[in-house]
N, C-alpha and C. Protein backbone atom coordinates (compact mmCIF):
# COMPACT_ATOMS: atom_id res chain seq x y z
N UNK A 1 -30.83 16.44 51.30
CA UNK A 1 -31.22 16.20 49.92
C UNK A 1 -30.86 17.41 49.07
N UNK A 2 -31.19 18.82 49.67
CA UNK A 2 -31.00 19.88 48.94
C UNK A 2 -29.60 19.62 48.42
N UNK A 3 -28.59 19.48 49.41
CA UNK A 3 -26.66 19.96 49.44
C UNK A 3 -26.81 18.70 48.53
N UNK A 4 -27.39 17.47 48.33
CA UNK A 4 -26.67 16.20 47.40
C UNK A 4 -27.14 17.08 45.79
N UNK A 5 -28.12 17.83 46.08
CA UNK A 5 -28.86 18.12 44.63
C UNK A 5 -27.57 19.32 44.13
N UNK A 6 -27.70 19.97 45.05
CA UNK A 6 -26.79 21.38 44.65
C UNK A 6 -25.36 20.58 44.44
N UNK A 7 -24.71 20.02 45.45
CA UNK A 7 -23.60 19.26 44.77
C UNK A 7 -23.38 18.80 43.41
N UNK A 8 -24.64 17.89 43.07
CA UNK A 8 -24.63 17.60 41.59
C UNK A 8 -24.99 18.13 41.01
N UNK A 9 -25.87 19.54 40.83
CA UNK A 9 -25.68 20.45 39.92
C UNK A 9 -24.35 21.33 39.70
N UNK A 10 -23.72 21.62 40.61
CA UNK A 10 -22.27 22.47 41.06
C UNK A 10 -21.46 21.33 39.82
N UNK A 11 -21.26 19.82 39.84
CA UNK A 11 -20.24 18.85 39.33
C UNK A 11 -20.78 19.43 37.85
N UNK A 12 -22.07 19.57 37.45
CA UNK A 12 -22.28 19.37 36.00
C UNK A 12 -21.63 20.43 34.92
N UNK A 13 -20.66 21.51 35.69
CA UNK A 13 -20.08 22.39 34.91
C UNK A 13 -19.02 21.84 34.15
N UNK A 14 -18.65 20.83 34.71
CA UNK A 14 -17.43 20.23 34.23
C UNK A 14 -17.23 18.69 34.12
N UNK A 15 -16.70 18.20 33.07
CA UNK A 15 -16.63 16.81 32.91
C UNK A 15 -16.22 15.89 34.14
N UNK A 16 -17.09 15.03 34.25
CA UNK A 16 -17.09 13.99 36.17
C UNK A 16 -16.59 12.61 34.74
N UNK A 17 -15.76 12.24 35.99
CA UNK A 17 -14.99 10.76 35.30
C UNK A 17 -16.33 9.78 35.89
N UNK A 18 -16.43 8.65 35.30
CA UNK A 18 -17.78 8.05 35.10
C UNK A 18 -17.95 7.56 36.28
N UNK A 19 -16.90 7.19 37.20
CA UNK A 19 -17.46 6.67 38.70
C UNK A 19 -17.75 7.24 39.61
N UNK A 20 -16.87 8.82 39.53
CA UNK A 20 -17.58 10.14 39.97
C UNK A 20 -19.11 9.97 40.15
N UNK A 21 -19.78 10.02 38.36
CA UNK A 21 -21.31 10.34 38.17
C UNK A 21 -21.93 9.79 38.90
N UNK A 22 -21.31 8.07 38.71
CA UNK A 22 -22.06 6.88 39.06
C UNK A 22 -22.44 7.49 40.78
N UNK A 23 -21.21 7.90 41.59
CA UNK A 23 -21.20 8.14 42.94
C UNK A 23 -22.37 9.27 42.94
N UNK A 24 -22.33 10.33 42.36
CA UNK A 24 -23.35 11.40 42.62
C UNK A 24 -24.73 10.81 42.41
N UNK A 25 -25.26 10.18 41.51
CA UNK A 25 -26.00 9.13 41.29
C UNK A 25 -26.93 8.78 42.36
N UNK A 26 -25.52 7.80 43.18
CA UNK A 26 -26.17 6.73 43.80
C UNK A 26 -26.54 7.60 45.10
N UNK A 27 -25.84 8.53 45.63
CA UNK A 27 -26.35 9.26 46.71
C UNK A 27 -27.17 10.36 46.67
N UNK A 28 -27.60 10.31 45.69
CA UNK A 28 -29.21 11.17 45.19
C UNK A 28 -30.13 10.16 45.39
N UNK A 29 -29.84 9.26 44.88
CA UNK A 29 -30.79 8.25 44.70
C UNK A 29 -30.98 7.54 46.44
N UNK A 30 -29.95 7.06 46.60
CA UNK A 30 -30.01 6.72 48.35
C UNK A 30 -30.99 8.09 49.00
N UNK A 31 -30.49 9.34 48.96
CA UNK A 31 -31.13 10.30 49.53
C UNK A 31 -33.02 10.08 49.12
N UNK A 32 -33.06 10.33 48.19
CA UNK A 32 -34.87 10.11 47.57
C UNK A 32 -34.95 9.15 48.11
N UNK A 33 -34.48 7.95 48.47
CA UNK A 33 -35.08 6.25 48.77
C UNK A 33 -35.43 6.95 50.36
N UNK A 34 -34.26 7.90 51.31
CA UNK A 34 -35.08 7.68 52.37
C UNK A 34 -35.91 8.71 52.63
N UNK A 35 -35.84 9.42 51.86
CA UNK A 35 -37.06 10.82 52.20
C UNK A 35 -38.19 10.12 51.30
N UNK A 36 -38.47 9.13 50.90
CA UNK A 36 -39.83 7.88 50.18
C UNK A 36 -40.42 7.34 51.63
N UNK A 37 -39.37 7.26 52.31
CA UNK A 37 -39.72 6.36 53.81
C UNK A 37 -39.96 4.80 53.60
N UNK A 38 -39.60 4.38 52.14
CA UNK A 38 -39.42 3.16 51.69
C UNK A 38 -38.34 2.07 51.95
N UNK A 39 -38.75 0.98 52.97
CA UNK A 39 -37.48 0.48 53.49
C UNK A 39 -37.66 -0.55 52.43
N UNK A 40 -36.11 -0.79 52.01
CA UNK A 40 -35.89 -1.63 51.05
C UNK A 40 -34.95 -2.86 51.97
N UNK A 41 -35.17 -3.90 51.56
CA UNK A 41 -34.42 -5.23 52.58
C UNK A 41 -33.19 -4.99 51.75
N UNK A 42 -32.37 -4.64 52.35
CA UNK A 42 -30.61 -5.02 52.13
C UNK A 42 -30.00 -6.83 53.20
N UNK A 43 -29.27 -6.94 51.87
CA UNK A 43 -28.73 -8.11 52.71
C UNK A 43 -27.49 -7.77 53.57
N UNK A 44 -27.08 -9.01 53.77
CA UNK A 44 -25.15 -8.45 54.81
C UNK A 44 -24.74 -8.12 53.85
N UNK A 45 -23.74 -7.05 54.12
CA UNK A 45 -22.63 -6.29 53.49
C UNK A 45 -21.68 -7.57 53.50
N UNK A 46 -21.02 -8.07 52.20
CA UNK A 46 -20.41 -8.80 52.08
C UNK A 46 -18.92 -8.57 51.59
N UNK A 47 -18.31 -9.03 52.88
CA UNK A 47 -16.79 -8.31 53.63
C UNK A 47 -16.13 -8.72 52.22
N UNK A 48 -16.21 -10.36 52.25
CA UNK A 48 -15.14 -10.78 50.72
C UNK A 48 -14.99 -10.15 49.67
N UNK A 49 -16.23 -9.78 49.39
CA UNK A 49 -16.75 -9.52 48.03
C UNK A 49 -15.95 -7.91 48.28
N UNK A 50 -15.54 -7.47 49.09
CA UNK A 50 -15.47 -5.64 49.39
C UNK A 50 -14.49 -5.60 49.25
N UNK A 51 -13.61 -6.74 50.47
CA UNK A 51 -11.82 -6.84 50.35
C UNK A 51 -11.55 -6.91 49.08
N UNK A 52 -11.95 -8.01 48.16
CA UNK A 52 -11.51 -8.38 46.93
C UNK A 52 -11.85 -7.02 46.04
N UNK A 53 -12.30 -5.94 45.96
CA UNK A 53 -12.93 -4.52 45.25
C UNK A 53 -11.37 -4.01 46.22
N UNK A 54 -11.52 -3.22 47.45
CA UNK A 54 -10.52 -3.08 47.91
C UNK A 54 -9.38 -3.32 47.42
N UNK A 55 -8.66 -4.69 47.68
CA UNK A 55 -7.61 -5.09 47.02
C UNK A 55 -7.26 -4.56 45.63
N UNK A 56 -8.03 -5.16 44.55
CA UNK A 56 -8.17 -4.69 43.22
C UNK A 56 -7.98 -3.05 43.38
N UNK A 57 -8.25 -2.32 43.88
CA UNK A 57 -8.48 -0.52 43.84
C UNK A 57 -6.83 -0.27 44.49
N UNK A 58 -6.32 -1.29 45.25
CA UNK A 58 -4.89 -0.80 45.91
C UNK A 58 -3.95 -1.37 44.94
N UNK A 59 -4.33 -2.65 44.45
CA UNK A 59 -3.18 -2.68 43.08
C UNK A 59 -3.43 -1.91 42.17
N UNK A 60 -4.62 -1.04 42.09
CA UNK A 60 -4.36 -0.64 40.76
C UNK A 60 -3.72 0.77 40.72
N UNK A 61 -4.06 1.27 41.69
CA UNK A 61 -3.24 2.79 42.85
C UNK A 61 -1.65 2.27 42.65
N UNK A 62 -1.00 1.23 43.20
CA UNK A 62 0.30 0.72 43.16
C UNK A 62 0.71 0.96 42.17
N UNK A 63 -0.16 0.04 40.51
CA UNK A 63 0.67 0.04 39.35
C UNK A 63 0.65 1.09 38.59
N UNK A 64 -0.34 2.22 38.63
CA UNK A 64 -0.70 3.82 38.17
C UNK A 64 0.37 4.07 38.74
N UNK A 65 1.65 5.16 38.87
CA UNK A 65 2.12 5.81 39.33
C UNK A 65 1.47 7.10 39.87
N UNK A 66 0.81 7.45 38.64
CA UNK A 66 0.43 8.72 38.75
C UNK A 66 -1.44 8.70 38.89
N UNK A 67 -1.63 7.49 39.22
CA UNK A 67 -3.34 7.12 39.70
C UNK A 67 -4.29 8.02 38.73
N UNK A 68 -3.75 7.82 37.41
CA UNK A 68 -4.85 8.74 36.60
C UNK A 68 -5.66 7.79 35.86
N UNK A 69 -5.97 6.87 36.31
CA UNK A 69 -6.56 5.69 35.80
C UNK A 69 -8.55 5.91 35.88
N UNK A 70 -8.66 5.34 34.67
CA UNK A 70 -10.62 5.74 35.36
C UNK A 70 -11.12 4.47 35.39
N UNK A 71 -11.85 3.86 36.93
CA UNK A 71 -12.74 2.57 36.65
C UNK A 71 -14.21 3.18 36.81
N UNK A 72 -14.55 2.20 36.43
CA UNK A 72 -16.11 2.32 36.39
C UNK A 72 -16.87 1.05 37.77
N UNK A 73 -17.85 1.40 38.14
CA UNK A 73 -18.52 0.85 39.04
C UNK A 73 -18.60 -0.65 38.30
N UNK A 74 -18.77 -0.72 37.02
CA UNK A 74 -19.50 -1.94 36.40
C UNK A 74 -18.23 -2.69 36.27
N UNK A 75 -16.85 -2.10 36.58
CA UNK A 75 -15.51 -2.81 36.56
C UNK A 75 -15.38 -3.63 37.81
N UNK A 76 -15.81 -3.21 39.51
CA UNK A 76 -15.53 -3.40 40.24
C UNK A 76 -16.80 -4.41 40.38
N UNK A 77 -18.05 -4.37 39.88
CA UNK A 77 -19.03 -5.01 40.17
C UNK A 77 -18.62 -6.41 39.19
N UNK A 78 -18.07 -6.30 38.63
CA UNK A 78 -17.29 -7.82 38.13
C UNK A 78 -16.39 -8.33 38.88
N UNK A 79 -15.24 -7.81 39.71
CA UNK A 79 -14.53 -8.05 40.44
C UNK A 79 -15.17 -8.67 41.91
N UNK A 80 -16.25 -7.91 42.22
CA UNK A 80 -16.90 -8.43 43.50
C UNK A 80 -18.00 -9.58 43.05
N UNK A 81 -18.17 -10.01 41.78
CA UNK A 81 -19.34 -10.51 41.19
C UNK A 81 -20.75 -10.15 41.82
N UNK A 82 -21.07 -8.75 42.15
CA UNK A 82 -22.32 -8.33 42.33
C UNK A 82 -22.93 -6.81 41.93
N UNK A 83 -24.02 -6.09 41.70
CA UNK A 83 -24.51 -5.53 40.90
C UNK A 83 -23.34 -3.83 41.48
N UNK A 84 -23.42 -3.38 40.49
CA UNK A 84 -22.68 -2.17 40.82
C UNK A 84 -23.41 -0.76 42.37
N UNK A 85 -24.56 -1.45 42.34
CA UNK A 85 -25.56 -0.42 43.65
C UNK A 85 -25.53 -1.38 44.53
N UNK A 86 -25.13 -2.11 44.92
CA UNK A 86 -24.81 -3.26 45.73
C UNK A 86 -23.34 -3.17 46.18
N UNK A 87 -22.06 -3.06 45.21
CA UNK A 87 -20.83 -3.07 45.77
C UNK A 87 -20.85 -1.45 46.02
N UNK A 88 -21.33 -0.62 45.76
CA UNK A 88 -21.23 0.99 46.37
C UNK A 88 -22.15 0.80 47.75
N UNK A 89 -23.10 0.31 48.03
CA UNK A 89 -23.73 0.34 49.08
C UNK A 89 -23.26 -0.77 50.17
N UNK A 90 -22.52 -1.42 49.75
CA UNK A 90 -21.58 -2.49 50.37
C UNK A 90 -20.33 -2.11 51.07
N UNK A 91 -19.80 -1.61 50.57
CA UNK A 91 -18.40 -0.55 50.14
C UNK A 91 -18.54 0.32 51.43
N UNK A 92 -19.53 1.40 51.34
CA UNK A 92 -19.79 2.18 52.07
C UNK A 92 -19.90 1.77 53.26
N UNK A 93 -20.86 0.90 53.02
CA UNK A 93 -21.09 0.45 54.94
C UNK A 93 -19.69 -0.80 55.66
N UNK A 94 -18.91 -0.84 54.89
CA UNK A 94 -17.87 -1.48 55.90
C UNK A 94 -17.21 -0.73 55.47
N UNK A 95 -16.51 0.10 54.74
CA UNK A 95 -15.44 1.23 54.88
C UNK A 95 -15.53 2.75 54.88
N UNK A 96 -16.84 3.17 55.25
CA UNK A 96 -17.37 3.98 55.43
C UNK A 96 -17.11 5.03 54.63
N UNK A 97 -17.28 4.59 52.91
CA UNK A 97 -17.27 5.77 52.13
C UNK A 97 -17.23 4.97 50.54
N UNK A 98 -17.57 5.89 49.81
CA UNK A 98 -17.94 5.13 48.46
C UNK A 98 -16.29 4.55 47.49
N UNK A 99 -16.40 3.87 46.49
CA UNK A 99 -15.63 3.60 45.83
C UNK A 99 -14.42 4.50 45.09
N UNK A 100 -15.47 5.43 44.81
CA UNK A 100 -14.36 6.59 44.13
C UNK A 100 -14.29 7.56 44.94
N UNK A 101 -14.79 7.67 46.23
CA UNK A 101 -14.54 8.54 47.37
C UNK A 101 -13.11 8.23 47.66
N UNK A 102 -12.86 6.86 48.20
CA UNK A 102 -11.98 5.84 48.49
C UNK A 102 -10.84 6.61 47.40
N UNK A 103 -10.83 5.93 46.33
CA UNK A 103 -9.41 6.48 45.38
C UNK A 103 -9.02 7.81 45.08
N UNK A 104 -10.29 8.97 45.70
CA UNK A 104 -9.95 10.31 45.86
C UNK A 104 -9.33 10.67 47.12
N UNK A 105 -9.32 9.91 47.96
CA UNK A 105 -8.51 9.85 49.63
C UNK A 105 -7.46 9.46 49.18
N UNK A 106 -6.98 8.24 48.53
CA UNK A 106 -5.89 7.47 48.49
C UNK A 106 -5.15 8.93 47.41
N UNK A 107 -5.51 9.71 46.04
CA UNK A 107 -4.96 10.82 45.58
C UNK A 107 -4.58 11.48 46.55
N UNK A 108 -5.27 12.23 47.52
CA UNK A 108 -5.18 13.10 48.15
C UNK A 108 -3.95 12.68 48.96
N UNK A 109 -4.00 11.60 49.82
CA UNK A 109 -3.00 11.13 50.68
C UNK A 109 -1.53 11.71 49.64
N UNK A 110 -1.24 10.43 48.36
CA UNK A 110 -0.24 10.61 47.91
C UNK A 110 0.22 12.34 47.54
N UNK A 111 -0.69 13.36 46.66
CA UNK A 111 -0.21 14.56 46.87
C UNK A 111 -0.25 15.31 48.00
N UNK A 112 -0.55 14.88 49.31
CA UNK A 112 -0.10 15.95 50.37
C UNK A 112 1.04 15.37 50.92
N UNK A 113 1.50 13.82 50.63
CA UNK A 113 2.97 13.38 50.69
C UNK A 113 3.74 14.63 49.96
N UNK A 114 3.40 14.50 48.75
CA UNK A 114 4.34 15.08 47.39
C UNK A 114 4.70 16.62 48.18
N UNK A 115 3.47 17.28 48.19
CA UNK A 115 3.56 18.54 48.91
C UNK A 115 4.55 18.66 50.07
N UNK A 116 4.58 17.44 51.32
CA UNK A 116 5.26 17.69 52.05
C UNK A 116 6.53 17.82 52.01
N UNK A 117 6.95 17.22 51.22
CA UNK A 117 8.60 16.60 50.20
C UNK A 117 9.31 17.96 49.21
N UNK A 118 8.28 19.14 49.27
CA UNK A 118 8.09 20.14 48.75
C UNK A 118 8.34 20.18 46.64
N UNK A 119 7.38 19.44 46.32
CA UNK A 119 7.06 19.49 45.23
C UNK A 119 6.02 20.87 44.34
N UNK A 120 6.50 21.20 43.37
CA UNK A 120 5.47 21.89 43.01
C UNK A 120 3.83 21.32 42.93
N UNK A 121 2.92 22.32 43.23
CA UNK A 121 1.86 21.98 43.58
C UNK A 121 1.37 21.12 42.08
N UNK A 122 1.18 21.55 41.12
CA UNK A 122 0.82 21.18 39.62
C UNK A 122 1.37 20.11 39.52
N UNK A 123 2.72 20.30 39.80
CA UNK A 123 3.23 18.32 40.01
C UNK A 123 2.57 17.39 40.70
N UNK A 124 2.54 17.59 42.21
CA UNK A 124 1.97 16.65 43.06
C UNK A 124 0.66 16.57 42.43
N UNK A 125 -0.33 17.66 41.64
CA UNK A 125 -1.50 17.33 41.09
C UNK A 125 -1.51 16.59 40.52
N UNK A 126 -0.50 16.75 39.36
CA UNK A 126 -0.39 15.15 38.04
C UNK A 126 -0.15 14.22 38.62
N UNK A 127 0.88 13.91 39.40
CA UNK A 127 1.81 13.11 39.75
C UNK A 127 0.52 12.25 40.50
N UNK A 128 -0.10 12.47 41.59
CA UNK A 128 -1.14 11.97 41.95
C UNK A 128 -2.70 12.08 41.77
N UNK A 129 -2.98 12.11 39.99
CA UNK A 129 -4.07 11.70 39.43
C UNK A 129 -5.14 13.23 39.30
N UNK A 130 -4.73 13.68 39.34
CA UNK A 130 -6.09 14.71 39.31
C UNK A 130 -5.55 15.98 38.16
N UNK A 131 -6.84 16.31 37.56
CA UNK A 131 -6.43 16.91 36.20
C UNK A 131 -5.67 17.73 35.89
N UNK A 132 -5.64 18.98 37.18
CA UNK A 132 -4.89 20.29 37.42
C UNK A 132 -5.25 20.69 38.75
N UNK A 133 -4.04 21.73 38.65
CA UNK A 133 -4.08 22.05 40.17
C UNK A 133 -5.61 22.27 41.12
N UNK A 134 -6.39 23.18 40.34
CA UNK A 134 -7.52 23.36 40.88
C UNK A 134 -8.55 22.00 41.28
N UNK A 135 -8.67 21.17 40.58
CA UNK A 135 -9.18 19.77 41.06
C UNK A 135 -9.05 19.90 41.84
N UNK A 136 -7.11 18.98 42.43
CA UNK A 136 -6.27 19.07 43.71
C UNK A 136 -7.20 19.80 44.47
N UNK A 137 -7.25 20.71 44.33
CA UNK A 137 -6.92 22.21 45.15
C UNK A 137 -8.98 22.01 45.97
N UNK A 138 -9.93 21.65 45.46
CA UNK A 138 -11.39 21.39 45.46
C UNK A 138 -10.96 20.55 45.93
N UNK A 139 -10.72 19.08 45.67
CA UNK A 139 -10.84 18.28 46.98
C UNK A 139 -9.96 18.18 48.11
N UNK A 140 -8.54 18.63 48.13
CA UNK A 140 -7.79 18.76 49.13
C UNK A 140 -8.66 19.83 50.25
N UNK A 141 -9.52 21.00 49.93
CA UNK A 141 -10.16 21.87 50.62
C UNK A 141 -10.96 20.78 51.78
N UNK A 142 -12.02 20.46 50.79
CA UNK A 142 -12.94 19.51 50.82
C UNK A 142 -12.51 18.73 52.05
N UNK A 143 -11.11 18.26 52.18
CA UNK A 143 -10.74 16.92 53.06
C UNK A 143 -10.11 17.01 54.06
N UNK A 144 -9.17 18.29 53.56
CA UNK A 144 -8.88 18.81 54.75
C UNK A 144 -8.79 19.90 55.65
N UNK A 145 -9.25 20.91 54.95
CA UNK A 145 -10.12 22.26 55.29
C UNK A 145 -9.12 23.16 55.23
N UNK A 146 -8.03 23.14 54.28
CA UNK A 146 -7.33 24.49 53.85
C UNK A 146 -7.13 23.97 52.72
N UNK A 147 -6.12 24.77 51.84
CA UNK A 147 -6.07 24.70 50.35
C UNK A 147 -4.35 23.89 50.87
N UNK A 148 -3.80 23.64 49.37
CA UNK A 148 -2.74 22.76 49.29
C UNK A 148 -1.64 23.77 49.32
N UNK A 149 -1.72 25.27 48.90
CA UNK A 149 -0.71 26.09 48.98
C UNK A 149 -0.27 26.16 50.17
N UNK A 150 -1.40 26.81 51.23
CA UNK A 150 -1.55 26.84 52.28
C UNK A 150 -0.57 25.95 53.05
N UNK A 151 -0.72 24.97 52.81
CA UNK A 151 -0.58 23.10 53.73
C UNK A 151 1.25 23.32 53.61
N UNK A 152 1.56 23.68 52.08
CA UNK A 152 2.76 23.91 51.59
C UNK A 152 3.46 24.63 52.37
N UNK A 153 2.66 25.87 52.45
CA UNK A 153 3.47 27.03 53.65
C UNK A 153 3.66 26.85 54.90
N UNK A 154 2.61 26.11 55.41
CA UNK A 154 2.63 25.67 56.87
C UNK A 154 3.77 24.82 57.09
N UNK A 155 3.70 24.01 56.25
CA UNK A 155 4.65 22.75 56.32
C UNK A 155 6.11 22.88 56.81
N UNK A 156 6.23 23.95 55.39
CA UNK A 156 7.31 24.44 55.05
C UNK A 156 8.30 25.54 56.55
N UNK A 157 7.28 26.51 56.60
CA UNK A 157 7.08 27.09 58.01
C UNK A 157 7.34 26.49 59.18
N UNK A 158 6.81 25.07 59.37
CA UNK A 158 7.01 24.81 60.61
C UNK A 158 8.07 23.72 60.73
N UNK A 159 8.87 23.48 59.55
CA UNK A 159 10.03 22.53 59.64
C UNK A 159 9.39 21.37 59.30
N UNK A 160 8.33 20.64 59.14
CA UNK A 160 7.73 19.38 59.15
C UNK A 160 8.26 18.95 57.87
N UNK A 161 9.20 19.32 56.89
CA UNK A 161 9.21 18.40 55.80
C UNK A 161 9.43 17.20 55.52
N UNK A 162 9.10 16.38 54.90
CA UNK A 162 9.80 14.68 55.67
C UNK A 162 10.71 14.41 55.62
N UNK A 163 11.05 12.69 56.06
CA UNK A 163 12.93 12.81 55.38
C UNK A 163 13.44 12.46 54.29
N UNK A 164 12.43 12.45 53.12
CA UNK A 164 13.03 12.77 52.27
C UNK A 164 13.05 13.85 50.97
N UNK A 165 12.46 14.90 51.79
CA UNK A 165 12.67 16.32 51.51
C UNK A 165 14.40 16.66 52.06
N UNK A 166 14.34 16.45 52.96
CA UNK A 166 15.71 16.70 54.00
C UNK A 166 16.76 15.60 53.24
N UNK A 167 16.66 14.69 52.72
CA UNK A 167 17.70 13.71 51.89
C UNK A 167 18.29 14.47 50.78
N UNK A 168 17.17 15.11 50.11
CA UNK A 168 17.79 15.83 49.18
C UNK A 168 18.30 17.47 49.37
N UNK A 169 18.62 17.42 50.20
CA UNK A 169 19.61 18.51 50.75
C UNK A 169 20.75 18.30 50.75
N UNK A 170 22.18 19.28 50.27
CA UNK A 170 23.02 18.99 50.64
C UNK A 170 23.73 18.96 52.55
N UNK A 171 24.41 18.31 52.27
CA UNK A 171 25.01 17.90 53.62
C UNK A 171 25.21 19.67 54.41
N UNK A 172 25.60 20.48 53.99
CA UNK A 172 26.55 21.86 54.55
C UNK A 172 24.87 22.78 54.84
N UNK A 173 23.53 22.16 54.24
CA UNK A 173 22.61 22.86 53.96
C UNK A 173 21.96 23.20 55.15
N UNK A 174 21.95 21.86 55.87
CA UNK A 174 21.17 22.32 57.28
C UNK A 174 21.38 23.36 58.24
C-alpha cells in the first residue's frame, strides 16, 4: 500500500495522461479494498468483452504510427459495454496487467525495436508514443532493468542489431 501511495505521489509532479490516473486510481483503491478485508463478489472475468478491449487497443497501436494517442477507461468501457472498474479489473485478471499498462508494453516493445535498428534514442521516444526521452527512459528502466542508452550500447556492442539495421548498410560495409 505504502509503494502504490508513494508511486502516486512520485506521478503527481508531472502531467499523467487520463488512463494513467484512472490506473493509479484503481490500484490504490484495489489496495485499500484489501487491507478493509472487505470481500466484494466479482463476477467471471469476461474473456469477450476483454478480447474485444484488446482488439480495439491493437488497432488502434496499428493505425497511430507513433502510438501517441490518449484513451480513456470510459472509451474502452463502451467498447466492452461494461463499467470502466470492471474492464480494468477484468483486463487484469486474464492478461495479467492493466489497460494502459498493456499500451505502455506494446510502446516499450516498439522503441526497443527502434533502438535495436539503431535509431536515435529521442526518435524511438516519439516515434513510439512517449513524450521525451526521459519518459522512455522511466519506463524502459521500470521494464526492463537498464536504461535505453545502455540497451543501445549493449546491442550495438554485441552485434545483435536486426536485419534491418544491417539492410541499411552498404554492401562493402560489413
Amino acid at each position: 500500500m505504502i509503494q502504490i501511495a508513494n508511486r502516486l505521489l512520485a506521478e503527481l509532479h508531472r502531467p499523467l495522461q487520463r488512463m494513467e490516473h484512472q490506473d493509479l486510481v484503481f490500484s490504490f483503491a484495489s489496495c485499500l479494498q484489501r487491507l478493509s478485508h472487505t470481500r466484494v463478489q466479482h463476477t467471471r472475468a469476461n474473456y469477450q468483452a476483454m478480447k474485444r478491449v484488446r482488439e480495439f487497443l491493437d488497432d488502434m497501436l496499428r493505425l497511430d504510427c507513433n502510438l501517441s494517442f490518449e484513451l480513456t477507461l470510459d472509451e474502452l468501457a463502451a467498447v466492452a459495454q461494461y463499467s470502466k472498474w470492471q474492464v480494468t479489473r477484468d483486463f487484469r485478471a486474464l492478461y495479467g496487467t492493466t489497460p494502459y499498462r498493456y499500451i505502455t508494453l506494446k510502446r516499450l516493445q516498439k522503441a526497443k525495436s527502434m533502438i535495436e535498428q539503431g535509431l536515435p534514442l529521442a526518435q524511438a521516444a516519439f516515434d513510439s508514443g512517449f513524450a521525451d526521452q526521459s519518459h522512455l527512459s522511466r519506463h524502459f528502466k521500470n521494464c526492463f532493468g537498464t536504461t535505453p542508452k545502455l540497451w543501445a550500447r549493449l546491442v550495438q556492442a554485441a552485434g545483435f542489431a536486426s536485419p534491418a539495421a544491417h539492410a541499411t548498410q552498404s554492401p562493402g560495409a560489413s
